[in-house]
C-alpha atoms as a PDB file:
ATOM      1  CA  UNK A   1       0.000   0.000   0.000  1.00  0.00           C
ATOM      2  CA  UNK A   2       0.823   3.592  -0.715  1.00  0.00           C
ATOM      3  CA  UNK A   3       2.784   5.430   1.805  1.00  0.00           C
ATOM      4  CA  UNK A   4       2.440   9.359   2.121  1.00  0.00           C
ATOM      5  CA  UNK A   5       5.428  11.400   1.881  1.00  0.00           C
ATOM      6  CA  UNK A   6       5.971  15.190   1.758  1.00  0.00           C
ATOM      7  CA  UNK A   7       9.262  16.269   0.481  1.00  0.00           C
ATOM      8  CA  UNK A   8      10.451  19.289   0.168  1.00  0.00           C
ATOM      9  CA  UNK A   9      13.412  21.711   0.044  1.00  0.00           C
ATOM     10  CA  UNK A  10      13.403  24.391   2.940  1.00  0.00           C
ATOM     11  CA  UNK A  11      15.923  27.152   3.921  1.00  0.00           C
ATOM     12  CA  UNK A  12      17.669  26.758   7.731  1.00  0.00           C
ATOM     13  CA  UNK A  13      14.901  29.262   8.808  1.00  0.00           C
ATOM     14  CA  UNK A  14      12.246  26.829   7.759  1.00  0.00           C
ATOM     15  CA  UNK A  15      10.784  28.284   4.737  1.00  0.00           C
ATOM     16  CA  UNK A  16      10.096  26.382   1.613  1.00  0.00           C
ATOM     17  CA  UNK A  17       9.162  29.539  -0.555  1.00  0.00           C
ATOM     18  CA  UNK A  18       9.482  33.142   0.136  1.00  0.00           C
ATOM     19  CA  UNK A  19       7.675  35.583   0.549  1.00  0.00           C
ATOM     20  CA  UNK A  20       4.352  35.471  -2.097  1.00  0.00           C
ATOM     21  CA  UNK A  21       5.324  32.034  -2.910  1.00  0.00           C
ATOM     22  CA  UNK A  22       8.447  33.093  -4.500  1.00  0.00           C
ATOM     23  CA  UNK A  23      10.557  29.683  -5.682  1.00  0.00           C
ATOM     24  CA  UNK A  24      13.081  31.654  -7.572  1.00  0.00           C
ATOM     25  CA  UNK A  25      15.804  31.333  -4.359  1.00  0.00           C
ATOM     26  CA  UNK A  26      15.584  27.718  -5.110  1.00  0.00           C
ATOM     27  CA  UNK A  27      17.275  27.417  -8.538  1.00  0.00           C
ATOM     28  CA  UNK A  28      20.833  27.802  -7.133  1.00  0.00           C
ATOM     29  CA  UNK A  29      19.993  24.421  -5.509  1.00  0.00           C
ATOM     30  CA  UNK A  30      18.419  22.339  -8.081  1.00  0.00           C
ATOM     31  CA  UNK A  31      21.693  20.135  -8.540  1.00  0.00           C
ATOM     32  CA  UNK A  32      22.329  16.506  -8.512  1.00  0.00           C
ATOM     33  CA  UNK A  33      20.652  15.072  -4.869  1.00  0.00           C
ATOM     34  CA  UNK A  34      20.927  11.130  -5.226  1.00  0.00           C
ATOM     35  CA  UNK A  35      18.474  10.820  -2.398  1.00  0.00           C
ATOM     36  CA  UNK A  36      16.008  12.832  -4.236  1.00  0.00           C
ATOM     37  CA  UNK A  37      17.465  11.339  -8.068  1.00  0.00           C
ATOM     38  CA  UNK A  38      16.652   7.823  -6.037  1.00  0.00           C
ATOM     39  CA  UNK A  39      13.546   8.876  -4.368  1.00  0.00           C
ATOM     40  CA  UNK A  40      11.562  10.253  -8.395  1.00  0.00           C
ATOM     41  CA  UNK A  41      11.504   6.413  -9.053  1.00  0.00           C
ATOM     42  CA  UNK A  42       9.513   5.363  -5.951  1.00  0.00           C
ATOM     43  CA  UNK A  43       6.932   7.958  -6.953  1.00  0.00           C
ATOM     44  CA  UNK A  44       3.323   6.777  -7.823  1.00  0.00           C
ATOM     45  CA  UNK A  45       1.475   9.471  -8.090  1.00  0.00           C
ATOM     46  CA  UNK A  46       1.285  13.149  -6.730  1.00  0.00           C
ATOM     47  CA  UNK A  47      -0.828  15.301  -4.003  1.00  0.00           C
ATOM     48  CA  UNK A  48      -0.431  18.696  -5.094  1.00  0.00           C
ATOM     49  CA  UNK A  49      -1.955  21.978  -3.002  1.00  0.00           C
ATOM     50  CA  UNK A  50      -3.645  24.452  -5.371  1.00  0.00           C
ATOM     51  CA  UNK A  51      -1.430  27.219  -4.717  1.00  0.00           C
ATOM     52  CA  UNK A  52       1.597  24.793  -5.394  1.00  0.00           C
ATOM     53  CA  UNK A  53       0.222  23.862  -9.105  1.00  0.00           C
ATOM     54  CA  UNK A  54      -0.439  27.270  -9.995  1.00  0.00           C
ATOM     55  CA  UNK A  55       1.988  29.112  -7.829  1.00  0.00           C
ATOM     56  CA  UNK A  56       5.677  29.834  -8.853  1.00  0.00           C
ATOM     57  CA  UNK A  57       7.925  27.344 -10.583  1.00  0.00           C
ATOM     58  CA  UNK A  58      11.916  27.105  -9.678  1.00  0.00           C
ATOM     59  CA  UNK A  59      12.267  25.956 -13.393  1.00  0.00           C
ATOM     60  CA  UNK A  60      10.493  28.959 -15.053  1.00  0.00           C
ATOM     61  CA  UNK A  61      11.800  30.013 -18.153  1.00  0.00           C
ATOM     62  CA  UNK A  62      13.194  26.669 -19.470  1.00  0.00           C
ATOM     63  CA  UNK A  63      12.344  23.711 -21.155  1.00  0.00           C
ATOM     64  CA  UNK A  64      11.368  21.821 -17.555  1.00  0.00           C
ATOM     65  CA  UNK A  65       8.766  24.443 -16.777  1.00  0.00           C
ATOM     66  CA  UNK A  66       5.378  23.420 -15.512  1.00  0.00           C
ATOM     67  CA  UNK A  67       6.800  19.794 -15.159  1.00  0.00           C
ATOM     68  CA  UNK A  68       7.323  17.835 -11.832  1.00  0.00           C
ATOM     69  CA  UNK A  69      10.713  17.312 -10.167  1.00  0.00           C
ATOM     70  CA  UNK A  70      11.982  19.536 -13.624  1.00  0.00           C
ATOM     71  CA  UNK A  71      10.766  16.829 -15.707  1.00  0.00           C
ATOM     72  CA  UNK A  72      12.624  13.982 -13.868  1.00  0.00           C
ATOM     73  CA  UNK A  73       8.760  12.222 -12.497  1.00  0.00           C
ATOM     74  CA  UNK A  74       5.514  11.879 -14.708  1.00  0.00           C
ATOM     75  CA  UNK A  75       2.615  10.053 -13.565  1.00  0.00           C
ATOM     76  CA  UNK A  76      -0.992  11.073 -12.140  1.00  0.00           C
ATOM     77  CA  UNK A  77      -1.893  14.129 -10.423  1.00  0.00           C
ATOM     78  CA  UNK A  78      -4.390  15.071  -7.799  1.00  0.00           C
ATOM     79  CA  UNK A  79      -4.656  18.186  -7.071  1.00  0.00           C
ATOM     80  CA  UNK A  80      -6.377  19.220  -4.174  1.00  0.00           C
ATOM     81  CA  UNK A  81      -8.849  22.788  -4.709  1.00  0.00           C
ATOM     82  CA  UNK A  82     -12.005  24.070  -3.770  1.00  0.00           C
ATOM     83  CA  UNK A  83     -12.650  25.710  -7.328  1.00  0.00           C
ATOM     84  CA  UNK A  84     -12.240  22.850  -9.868  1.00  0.00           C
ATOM     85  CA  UNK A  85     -12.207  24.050 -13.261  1.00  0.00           C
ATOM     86  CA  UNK A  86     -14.222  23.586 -16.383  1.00  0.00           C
ATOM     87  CA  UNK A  87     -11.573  22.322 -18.623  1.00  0.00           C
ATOM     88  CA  UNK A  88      -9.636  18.796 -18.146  1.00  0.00           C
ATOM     89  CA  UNK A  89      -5.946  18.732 -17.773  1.00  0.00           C
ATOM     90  CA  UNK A  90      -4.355  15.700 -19.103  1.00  0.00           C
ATOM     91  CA  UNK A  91      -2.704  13.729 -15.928  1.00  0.00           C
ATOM     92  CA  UNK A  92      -4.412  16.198 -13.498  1.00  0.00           C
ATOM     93  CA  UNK A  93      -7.396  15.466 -11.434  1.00  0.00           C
ATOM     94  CA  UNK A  94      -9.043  18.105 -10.056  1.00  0.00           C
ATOM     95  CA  UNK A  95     -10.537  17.038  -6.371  1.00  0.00           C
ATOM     96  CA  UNK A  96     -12.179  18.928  -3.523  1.00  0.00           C
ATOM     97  CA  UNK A  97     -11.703  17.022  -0.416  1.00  0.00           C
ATOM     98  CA  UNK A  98      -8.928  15.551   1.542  1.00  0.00           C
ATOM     99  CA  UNK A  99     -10.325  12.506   2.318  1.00  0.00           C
ATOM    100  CA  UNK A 100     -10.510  11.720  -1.894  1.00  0.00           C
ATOM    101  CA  UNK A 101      -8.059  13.133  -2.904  1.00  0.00           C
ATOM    102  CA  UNK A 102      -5.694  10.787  -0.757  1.00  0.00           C
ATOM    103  CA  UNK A 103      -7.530   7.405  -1.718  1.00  0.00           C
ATOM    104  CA  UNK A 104      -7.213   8.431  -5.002  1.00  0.00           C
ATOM    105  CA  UNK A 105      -3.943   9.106  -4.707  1.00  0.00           C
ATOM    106  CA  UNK A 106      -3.311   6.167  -2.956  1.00  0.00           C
ATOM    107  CA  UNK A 107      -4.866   4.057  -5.261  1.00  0.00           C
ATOM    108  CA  UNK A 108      -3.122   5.271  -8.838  1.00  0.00           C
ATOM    109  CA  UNK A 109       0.208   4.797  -6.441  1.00  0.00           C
ATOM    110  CA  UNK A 110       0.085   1.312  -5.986  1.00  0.00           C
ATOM    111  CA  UNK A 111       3.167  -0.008  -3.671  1.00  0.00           C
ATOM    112  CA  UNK A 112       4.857   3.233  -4.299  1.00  0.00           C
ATOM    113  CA  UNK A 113       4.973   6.474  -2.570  1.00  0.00           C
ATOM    114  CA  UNK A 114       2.300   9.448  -2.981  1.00  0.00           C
ATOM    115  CA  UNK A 115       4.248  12.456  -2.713  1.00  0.00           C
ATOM    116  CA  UNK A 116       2.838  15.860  -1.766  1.00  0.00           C
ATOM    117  CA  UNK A 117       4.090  19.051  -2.659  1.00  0.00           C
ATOM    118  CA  UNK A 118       2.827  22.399  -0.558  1.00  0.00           C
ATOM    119  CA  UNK A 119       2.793  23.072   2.354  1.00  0.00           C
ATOM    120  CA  UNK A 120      -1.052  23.150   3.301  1.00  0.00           C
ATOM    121  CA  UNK A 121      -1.717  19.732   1.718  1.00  0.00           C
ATOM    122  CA  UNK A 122       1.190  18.232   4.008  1.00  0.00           C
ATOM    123  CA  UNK A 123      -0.512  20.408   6.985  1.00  0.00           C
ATOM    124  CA  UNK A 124      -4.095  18.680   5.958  1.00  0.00           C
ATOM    125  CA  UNK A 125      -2.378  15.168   5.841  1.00  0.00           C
ATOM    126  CA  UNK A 126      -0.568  15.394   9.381  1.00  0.00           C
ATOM    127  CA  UNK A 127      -3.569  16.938  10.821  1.00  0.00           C
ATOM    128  CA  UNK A 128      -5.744  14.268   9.841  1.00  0.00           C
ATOM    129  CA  UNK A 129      -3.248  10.985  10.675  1.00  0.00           C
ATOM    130  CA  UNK A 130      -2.280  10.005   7.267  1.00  0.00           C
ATOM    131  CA  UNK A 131       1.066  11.670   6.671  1.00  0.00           C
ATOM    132  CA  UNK A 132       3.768   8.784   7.189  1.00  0.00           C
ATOM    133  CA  UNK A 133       7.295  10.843   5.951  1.00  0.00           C
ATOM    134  CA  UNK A 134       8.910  13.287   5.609  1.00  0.00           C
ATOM    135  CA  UNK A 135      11.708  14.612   3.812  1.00  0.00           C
ATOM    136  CA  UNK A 136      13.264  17.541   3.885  1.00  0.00           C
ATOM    137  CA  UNK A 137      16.124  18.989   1.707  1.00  0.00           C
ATOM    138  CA  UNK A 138      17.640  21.750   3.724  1.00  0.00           C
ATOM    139  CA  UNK A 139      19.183  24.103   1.647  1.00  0.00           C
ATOM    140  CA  UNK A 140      22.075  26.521   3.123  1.00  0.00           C
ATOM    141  CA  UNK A 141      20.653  29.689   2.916  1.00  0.00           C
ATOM    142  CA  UNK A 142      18.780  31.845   4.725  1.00  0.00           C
ATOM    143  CA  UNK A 143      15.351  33.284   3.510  1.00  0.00           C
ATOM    144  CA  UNK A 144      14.159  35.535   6.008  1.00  0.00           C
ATOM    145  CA  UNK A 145      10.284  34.772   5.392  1.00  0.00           C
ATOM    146  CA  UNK A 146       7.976  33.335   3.196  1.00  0.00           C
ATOM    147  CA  UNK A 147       6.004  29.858   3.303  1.00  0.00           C
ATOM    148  CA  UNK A 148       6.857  27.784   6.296  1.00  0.00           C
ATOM    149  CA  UNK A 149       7.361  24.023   5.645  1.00  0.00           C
ATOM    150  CA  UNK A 150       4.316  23.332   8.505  1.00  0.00           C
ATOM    151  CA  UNK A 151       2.585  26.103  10.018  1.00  0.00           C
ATOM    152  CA  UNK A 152       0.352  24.748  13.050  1.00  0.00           C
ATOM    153  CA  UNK A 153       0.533  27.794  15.675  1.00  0.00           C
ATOM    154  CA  UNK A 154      -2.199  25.750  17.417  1.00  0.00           C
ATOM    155  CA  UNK A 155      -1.131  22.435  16.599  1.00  0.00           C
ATOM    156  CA  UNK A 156       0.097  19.601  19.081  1.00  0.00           C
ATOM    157  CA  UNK A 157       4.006  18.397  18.557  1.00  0.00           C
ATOM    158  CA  UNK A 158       4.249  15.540  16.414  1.00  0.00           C
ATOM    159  CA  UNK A 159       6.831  12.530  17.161  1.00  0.00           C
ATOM    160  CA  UNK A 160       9.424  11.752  14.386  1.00  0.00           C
ATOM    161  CA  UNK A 161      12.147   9.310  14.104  1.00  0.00           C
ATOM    162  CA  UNK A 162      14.551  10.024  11.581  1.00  0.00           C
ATOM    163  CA  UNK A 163      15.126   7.189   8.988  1.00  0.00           C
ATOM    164  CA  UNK A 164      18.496   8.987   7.218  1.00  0.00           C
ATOM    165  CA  UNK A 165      20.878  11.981   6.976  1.00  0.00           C
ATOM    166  CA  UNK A 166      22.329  11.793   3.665  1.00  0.00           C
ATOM    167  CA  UNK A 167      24.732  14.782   2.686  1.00  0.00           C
ATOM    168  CA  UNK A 168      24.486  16.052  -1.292  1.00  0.00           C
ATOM    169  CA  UNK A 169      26.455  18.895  -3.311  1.00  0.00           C
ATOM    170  CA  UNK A 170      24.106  21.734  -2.365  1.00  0.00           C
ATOM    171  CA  UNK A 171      21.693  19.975   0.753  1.00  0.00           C
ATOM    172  CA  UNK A 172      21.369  18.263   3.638  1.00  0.00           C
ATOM    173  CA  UNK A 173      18.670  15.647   3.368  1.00  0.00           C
ATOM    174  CA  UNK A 174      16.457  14.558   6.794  1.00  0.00           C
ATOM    175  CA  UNK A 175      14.169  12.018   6.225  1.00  0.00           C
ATOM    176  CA  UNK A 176      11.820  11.368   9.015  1.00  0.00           C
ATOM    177  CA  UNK A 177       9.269   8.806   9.873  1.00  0.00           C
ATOM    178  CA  UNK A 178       5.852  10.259  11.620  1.00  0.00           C
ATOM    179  CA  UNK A 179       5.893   8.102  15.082  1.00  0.00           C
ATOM    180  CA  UNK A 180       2.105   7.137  15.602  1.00  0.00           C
END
């Protein structure tokens, strides 16, 4: 079965975008990670936030625009909105509530991971128990503000065990397990 797994690449001040959703800091460190290089291949199928597949892209302005992990991962996508639109998207499905959206997720991943990218969607998924991992890329720079990797000012703590540290040219990869 599926497991649930939020990755993402943050700034040591904990921000995963800047300010307005801003992805452009994160070009600069875009370069070879073989966790992450080994990690597109265990994909099944994406949870996407709405403000994550229409917000900023790190790859705008080249040929990997628009595509995940810069064109390294293809497969199904749910994304998760309250304002589906008229229009189809080929690999895209449009759904409106948690709950679906991660059984259908789930279910076009097989055995292999569903990975979700924003910040609100991973929120949603640790909120409601179904978040097992999480990765995190952190990138050696510092941001200032932005998007937090979780915001929950009146969330409980959450246990985590880390599974590995793994070192690449431009980040520090922590991949945790959610203790339940």
């Amino acid at each position: 079965m599926a497991k649930m797994l939020y990755s993402a690449t943050m700034s040591l001040d904990g921000f995963i975008a800047g300010p307005d959703g801003d992805m452009s800091w994160l070009t600069k460190y875009l370069g070879p990670n073989p966790t992450v290089d080994a990690l597109v291949g265990d994909i099944g199928a994406l949870l996407v936030g709405n403000r994550t597949f229409r917000g900023d892209d790190p790859h705008r302005g080249t040929a990997d625009e628009g595509k995940p992990f810069g064109g390294g991962w293809s497969g199904p996508q749910f994304v998760l909105t309250h304002h589906i639109p008229d229009a189809p998207l080929p690999g895209v499905t449009f759904v409106s509530d948690l709950d679906s959206a991660v059984a259908a997720a789930k279910a076009a991943a097989g055995d292999k991971y569903v990975n979700i990218l924003g910040a609100e969607v991973a929120r949603q998924c640790l909120d409601a128990g179904v978040l097992d991992e999480i990765l995190v890329c952190v990138a050696p720079v510092l941001l200032g503000d932005g998007v937090r990797l979780f915001n929950r000012p009146d969330g409980a703590s959450v246990k985590l065990e880390r599974h590995s540290l793994t070192q690449a040219p431009q980040a520090t990869n922590i991949w945790l397990r959610v203790v339940r």
